[in-house]
PDB file of N, CA and C in Angstrom:
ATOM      1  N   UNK A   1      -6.301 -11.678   3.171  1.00  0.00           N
ATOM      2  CA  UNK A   1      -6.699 -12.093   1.856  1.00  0.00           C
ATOM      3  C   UNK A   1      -6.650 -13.604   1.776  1.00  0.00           C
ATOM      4  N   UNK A   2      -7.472 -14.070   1.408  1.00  0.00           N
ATOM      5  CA  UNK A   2      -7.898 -15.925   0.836  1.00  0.00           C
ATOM      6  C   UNK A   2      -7.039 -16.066   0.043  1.00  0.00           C
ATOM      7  N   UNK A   3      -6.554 -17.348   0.152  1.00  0.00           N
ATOM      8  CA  UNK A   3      -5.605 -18.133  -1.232  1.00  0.00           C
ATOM      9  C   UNK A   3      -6.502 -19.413  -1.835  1.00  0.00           C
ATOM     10  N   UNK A   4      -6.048 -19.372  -3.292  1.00  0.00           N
ATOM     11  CA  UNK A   4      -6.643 -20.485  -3.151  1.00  0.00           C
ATOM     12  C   UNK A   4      -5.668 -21.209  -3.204  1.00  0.00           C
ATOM     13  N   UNK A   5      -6.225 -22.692  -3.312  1.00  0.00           N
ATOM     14  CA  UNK A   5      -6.094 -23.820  -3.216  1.00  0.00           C
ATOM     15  C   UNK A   5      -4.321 -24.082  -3.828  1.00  0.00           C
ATOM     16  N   UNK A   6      -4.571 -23.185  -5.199  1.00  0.00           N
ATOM     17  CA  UNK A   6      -2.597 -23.492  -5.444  1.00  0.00           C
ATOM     18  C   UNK A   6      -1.689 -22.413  -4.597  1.00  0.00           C
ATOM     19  N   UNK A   7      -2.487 -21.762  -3.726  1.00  0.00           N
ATOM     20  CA  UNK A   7      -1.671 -21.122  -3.196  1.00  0.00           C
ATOM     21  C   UNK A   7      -1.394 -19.616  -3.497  1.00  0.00           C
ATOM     22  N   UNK A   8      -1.832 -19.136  -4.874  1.00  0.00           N
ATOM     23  CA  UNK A   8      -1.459 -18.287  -5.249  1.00  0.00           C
ATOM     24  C   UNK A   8      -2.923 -17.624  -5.559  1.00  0.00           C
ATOM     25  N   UNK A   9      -2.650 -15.922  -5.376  1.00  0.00           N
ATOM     26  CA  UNK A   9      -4.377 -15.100  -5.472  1.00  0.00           C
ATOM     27  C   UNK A   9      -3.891 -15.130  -6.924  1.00  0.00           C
ATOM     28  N   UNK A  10      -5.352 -14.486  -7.304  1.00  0.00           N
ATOM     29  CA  UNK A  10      -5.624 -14.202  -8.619  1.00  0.00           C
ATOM     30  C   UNK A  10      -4.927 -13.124  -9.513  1.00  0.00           C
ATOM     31  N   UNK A  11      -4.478 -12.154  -8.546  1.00  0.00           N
ATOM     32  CA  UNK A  11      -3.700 -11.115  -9.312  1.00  0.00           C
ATOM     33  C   UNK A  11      -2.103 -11.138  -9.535  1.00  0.00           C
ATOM     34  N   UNK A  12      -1.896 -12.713  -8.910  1.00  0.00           N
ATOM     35  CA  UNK A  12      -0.569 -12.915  -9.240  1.00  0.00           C
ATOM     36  C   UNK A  12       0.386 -12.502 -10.479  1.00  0.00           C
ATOM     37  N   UNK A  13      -0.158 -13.192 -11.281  1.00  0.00           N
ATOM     38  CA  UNK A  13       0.383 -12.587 -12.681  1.00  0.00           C
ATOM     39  C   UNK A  13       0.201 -11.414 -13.259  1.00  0.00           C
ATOM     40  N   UNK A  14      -0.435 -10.480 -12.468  1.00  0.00           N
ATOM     41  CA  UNK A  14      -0.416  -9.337 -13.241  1.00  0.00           C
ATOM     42  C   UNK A  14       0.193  -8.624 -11.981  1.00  0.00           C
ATOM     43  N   UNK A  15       1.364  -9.334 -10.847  1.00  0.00           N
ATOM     44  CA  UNK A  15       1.759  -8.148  -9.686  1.00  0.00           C
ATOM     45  C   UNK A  15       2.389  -7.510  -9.943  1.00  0.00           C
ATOM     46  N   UNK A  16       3.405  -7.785 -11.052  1.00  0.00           N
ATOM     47  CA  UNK A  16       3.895  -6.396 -11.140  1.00  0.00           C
ATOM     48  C   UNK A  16       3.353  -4.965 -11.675  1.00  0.00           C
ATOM     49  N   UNK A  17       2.293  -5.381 -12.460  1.00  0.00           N
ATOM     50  CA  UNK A  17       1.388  -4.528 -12.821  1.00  0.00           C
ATOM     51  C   UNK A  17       0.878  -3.666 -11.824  1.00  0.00           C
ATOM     52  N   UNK A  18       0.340  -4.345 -10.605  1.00  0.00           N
ATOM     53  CA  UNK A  18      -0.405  -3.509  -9.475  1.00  0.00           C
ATOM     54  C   UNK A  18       0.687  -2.717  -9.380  1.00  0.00           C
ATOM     55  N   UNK A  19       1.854  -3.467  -8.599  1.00  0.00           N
ATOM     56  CA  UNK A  19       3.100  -2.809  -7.928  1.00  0.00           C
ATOM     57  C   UNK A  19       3.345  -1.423  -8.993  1.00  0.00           C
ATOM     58  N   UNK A  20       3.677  -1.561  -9.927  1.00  0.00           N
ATOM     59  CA  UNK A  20       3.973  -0.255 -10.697  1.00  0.00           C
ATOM     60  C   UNK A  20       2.828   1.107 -10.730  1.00  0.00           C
ATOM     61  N   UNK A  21       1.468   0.505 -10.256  1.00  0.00           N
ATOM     62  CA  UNK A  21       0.420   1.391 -10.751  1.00  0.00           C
ATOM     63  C   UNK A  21       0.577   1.793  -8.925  1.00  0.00           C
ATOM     64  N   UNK A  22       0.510   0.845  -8.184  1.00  0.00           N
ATOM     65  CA  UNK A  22       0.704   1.326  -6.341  1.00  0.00           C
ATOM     66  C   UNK A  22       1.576   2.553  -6.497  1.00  0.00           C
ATOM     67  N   UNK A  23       2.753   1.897  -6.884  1.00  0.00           N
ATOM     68  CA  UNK A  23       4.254   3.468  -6.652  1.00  0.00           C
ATOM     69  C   UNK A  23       3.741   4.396  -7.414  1.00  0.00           C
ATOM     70  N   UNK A  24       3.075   4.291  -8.474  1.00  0.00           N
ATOM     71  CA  UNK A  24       2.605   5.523  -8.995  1.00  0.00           C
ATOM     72  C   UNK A  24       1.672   6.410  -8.632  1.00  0.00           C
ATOM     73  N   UNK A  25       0.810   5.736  -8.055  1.00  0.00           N
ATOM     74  CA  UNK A  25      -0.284   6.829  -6.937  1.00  0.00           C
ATOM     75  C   UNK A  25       0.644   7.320  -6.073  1.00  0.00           C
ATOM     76  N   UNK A  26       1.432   6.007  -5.359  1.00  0.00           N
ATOM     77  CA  UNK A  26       2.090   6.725  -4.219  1.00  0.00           C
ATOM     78  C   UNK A  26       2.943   8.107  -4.682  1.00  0.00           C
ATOM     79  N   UNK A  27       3.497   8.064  -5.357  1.00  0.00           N
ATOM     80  CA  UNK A  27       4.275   9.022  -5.892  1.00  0.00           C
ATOM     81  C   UNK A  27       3.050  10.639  -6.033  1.00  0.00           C
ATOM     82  N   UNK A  28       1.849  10.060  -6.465  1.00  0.00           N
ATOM     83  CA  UNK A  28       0.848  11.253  -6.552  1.00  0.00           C
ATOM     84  C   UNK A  28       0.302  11.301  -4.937  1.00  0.00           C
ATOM     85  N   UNK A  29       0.330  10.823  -4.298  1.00  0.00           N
ATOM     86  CA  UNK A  29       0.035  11.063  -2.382  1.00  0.00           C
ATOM     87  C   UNK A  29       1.180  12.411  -2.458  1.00  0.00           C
ATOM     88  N   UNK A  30       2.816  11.662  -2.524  1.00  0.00           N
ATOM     89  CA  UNK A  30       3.600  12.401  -1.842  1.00  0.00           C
ATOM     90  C   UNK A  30       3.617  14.117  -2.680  1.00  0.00           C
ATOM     91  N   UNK A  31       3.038  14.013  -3.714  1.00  0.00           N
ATOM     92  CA  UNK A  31       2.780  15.388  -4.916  1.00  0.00           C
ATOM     93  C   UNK A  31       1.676  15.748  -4.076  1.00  0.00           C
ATOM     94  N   UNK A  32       1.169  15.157  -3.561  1.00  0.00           N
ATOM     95  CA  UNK A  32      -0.470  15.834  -3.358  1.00  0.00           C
ATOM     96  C   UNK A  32       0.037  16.721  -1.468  1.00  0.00           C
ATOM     97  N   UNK A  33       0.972  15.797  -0.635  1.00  0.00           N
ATOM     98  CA  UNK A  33       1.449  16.237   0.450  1.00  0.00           C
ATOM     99  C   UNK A  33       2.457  17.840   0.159  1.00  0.00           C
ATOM    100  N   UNK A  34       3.216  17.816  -0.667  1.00  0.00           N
ATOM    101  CA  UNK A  34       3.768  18.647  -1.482  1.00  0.00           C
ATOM    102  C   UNK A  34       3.486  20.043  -1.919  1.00  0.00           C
ATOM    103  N   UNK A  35       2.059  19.882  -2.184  1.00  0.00           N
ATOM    104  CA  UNK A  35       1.202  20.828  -2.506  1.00  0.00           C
ATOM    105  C   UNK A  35       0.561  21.507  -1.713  1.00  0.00           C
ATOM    106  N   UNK A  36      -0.339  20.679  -0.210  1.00  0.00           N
ATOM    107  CA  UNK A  36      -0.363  21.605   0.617  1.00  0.00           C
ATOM    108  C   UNK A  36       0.329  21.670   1.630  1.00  0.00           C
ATOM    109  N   UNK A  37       1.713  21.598   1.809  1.00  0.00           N
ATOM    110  CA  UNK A  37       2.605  21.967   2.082  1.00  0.00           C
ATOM    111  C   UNK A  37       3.011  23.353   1.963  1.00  0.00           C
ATOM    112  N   UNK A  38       2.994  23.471   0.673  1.00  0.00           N
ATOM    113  CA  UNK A  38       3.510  24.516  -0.546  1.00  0.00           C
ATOM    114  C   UNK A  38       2.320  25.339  -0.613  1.00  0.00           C
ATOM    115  N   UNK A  39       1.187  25.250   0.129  1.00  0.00           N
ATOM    116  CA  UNK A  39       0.329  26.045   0.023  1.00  0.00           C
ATOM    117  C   UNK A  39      -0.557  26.285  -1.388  1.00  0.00           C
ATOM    118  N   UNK A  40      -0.580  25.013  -2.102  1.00  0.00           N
ATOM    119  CA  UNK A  40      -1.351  25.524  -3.397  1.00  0.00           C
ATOM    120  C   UNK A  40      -2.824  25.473  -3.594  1.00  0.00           C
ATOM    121  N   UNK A  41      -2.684  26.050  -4.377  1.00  0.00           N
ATOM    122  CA  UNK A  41      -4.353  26.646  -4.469  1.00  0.00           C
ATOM    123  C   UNK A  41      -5.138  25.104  -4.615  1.00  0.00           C
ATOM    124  N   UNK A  42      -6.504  25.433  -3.632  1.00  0.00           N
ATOM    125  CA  UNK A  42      -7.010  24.519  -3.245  1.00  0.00           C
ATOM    126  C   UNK A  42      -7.641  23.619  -4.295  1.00  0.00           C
ATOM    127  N   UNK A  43      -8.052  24.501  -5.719  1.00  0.00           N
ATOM    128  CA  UNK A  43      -8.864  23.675  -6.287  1.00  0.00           C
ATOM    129  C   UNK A  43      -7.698  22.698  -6.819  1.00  0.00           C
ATOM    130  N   UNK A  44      -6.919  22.925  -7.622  1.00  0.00           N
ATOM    131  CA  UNK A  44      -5.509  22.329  -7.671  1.00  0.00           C
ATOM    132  C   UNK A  44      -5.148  20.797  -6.696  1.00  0.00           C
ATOM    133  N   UNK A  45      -5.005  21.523  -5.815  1.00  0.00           N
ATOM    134  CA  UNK A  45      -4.988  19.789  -5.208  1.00  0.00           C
ATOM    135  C   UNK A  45      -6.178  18.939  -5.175  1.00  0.00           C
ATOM    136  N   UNK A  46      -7.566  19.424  -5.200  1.00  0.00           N
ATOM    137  CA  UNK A  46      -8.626  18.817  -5.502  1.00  0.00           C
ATOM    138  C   UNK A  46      -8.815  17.893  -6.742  1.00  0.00           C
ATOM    139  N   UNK A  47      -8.221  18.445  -7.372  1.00  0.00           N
ATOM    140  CA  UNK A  47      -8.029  18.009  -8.864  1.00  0.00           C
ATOM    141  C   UNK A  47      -6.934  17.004  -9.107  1.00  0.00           C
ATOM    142  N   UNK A  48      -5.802  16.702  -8.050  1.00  0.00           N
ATOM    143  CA  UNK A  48      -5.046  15.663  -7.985  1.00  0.00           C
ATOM    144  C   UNK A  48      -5.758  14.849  -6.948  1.00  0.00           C
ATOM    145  N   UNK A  49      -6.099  15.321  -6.053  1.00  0.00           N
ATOM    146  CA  UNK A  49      -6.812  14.441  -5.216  1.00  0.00           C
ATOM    147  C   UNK A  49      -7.778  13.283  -5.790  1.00  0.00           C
ATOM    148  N   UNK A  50      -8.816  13.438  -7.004  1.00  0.00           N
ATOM    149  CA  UNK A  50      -9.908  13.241  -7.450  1.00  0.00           C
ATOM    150  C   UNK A  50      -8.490  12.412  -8.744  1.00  0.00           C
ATOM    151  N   UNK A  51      -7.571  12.139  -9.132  1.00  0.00           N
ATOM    152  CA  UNK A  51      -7.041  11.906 -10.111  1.00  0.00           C
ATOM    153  C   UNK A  51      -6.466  10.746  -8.845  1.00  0.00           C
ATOM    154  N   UNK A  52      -5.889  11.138  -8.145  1.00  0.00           N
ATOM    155  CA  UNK A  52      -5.248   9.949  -7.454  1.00  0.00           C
ATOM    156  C   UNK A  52      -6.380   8.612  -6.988  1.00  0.00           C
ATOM    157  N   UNK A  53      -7.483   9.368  -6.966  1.00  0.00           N
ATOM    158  CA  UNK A  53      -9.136   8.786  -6.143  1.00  0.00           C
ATOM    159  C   UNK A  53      -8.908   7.864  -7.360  1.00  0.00           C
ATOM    160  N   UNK A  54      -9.431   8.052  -8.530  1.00  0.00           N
ATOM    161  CA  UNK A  54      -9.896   7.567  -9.794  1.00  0.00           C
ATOM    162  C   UNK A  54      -8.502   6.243  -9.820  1.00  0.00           C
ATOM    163  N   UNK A  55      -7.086   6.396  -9.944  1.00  0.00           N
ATOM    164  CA  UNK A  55      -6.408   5.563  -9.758  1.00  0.00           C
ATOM    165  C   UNK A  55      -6.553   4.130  -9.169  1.00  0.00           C
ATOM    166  N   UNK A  56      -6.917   4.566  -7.717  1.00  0.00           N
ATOM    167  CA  UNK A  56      -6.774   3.707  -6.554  1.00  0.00           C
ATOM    168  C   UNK A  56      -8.203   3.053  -7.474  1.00  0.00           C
ATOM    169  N   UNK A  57      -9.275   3.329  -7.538  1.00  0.00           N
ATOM    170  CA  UNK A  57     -10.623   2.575  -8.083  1.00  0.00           C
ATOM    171  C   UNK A  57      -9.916   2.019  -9.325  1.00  0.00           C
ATOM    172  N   UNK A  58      -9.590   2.229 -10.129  1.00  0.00           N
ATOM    173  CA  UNK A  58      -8.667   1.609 -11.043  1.00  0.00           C
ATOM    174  C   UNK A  58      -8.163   0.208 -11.022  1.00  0.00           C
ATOM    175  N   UNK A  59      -7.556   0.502 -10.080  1.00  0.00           N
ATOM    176  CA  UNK A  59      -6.793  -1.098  -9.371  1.00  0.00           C
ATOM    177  C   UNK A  59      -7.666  -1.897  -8.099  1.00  0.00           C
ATOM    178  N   UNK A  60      -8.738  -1.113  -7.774  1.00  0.00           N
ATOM    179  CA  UNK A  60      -9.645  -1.645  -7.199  1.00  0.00           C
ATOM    180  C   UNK A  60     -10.869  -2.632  -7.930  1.00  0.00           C
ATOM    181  N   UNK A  61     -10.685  -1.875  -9.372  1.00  0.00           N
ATOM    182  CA  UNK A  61     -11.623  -2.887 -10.229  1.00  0.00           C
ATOM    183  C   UNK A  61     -10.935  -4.122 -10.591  1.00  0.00           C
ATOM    184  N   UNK A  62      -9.942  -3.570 -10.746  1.00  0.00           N
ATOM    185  CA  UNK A  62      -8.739  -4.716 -11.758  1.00  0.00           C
ATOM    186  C   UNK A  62      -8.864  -6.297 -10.928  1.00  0.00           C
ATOM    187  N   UNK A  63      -8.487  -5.601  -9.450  1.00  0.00           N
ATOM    188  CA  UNK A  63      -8.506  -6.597  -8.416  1.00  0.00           C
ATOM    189  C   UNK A  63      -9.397  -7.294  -8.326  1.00  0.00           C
ATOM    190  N   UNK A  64     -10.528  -6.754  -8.440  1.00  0.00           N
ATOM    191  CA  UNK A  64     -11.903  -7.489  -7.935  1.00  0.00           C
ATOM    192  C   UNK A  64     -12.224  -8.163  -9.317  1.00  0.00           C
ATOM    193  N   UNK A  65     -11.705  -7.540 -10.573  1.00  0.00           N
ATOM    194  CA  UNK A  65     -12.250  -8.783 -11.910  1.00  0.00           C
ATOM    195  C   UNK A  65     -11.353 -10.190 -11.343  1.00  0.00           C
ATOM    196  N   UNK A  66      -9.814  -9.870 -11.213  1.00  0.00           N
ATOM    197  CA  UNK A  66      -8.786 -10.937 -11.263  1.00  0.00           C
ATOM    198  C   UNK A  66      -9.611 -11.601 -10.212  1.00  0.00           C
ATOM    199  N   UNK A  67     -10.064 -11.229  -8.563  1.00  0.00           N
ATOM    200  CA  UNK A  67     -10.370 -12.110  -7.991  1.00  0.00           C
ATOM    201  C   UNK A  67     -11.671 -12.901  -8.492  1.00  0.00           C
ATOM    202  N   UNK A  68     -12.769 -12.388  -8.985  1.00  0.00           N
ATOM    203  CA  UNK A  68     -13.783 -12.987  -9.606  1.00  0.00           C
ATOM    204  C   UNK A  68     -13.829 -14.163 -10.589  1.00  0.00           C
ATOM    205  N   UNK A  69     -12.373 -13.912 -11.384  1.00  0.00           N
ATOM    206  CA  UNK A  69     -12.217 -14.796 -12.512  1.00  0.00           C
ATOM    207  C   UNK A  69     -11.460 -15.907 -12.005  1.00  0.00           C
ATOM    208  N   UNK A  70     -10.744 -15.558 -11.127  1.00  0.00           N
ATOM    209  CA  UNK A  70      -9.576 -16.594 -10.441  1.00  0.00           C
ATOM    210  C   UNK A  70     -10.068 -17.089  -9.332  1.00  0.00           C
ATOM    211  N   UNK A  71     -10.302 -16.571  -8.121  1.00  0.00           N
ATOM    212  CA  UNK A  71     -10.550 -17.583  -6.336  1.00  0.00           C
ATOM    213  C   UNK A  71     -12.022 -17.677  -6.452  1.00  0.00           C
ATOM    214  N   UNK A  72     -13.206 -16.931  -7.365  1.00  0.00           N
ATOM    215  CA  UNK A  72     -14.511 -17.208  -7.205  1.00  0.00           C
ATOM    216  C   UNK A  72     -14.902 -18.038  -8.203  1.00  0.00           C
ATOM    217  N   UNK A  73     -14.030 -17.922  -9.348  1.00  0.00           N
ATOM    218  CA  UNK A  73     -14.795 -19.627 -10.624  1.00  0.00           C
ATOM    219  C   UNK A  73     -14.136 -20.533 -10.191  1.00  0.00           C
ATOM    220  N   UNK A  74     -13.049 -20.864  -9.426  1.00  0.00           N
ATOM    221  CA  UNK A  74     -12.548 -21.539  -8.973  1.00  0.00           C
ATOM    222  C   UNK A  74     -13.312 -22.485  -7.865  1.00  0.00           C
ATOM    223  N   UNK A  75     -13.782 -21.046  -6.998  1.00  0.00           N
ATOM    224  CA  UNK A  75     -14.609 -21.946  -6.224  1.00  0.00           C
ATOM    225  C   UNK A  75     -15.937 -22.491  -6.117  1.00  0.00           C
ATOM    226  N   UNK A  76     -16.520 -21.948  -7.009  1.00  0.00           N
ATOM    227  CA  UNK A  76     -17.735 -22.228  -7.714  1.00  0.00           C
ATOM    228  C   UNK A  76     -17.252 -23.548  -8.589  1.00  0.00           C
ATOM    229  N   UNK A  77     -16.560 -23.880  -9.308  1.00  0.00           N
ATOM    230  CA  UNK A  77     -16.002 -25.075  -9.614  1.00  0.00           C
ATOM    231  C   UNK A  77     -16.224 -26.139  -8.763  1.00  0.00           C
ATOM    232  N   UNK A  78     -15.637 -25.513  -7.876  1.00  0.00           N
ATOM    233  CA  UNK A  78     -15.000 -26.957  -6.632  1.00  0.00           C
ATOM    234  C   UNK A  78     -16.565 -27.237  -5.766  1.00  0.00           C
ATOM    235  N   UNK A  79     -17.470 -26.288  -5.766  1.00  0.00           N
ATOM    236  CA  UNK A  79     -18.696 -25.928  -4.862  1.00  0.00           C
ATOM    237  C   UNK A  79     -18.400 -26.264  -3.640  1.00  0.00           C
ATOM    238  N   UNK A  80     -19.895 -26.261  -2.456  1.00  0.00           N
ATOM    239  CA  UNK A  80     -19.698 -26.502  -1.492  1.00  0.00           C
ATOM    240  C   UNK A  80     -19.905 -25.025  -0.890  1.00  0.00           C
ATOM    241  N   UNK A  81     -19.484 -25.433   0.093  1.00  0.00           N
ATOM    242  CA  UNK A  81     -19.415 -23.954   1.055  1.00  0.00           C
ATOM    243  C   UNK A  81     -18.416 -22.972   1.173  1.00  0.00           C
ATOM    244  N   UNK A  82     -17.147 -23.213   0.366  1.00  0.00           N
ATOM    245  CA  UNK A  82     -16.591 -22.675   0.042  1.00  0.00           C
ATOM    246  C   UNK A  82     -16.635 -21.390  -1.209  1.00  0.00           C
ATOM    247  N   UNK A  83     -17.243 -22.279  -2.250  1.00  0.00           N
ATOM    248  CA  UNK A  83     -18.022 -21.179  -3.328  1.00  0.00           C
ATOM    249  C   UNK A  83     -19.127 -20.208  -2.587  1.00  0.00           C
ATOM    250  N   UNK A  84     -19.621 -20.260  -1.649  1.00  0.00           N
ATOM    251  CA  UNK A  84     -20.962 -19.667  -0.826  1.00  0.00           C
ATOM    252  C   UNK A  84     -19.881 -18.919  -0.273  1.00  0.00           C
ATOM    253  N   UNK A  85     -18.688 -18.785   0.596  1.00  0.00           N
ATOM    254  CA  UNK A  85     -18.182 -17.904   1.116  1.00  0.00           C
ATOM    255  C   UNK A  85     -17.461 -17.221   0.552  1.00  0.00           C
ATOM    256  N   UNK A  86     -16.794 -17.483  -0.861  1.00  0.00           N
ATOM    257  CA  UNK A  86     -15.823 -16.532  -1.433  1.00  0.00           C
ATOM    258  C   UNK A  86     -17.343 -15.801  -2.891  1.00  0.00           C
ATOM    259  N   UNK A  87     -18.274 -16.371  -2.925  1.00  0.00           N
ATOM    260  CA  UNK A  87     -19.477 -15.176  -3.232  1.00  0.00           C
ATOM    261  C   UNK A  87     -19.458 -14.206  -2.022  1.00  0.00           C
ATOM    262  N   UNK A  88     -19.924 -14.579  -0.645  1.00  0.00           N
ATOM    263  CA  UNK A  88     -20.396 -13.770  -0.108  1.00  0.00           C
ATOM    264  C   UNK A  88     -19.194 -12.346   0.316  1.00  0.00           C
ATOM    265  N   UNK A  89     -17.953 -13.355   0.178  1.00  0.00           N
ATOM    266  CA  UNK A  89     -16.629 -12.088   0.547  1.00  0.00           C
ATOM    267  C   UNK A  89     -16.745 -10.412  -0.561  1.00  0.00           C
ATOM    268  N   UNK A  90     -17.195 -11.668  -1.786  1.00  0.00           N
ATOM    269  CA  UNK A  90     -16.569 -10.793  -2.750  1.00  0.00           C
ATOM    270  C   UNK A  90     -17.938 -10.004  -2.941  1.00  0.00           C
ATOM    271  N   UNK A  91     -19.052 -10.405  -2.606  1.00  0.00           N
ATOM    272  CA  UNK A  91     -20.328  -9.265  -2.421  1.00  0.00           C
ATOM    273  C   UNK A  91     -19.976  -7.941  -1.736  1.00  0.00           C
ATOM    274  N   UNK A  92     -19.355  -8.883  -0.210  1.00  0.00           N
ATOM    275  CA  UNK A  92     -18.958  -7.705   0.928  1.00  0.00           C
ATOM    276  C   UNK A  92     -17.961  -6.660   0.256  1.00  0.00           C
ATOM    277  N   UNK A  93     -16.881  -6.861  -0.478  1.00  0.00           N
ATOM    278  CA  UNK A  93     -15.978  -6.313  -0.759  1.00  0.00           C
ATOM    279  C   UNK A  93     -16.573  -5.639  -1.825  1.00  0.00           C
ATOM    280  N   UNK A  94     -17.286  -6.226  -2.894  1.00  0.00           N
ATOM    281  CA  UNK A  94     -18.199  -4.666  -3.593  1.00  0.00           C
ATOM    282  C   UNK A  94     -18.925  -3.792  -2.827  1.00  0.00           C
ATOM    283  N   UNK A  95     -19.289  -4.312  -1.820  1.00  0.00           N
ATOM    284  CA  UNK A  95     -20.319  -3.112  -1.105  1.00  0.00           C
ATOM    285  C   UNK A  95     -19.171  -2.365  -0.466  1.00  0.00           C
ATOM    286  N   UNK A  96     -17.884  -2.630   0.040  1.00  0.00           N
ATOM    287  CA  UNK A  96     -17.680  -1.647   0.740  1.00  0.00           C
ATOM    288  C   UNK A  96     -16.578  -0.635  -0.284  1.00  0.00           C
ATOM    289  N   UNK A  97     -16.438  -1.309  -1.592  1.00  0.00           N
ATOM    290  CA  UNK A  97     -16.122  -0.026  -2.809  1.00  0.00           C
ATOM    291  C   UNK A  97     -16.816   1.000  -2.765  1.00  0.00           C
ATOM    292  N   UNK A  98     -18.668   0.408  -3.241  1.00  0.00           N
ATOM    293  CA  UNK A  98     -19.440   1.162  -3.891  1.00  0.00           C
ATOM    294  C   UNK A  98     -19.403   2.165  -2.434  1.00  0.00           C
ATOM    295  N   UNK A  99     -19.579   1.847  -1.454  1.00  0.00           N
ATOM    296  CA  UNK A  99     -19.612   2.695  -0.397  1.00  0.00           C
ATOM    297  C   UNK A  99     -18.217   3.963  -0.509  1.00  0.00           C
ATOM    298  N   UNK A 100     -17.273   3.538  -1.272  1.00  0.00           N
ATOM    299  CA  UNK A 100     -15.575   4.505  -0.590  1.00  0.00           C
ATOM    300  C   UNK A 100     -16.280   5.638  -1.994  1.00  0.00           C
TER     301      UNK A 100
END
């Protein structure tokens, strides 16, 4: 992951935010391991599966606004070739969302 310039990414101030929403999926992984473990009925874990999915995109958007608003106006600010590469990162990194 890129820093900018003060050193710090964009989702800094809201890390504890991620961190709490991370342990909380994680916590729905180890429910979801749990389950077919436990043998439960398939649609059932499908249905946490698709709840844990929706999560992770959750904090996948969050991320990608904070980085947009923070390391890409930033660098669009500063221009140069630097703004040209943290566009083109953050293109790459939508395409390979829209792709998951």
């Amino acid at each position: 992951m890129s820093e900018t310039t003060s050193g710090q990414h964009g989702y800094s101030a809201g890390k504890e935010d991620y961190l709490k929403r991370l342990r909380r999926i994680e916590g729905q992984i180890r429910g979801l391991q749990r389950m077919v473990e436990d043998d439960k009925y398939c649609i059932d874990i499908l249905t946490q599966v698709s709840a844990a999915t929706k999560a992770l995109q959750s904090v996948s958007l969050g991320l990608m606004d904070e980085h947009l608003q923070h390391c890409v106006s930033q660098a669009i600010a500063e221009g140069g070739t630097t703004a040209e590469d943290k566009i083109r990162e953050a293109s790459d990194a939508i395409a390979r969302l829209v792709r998951s």
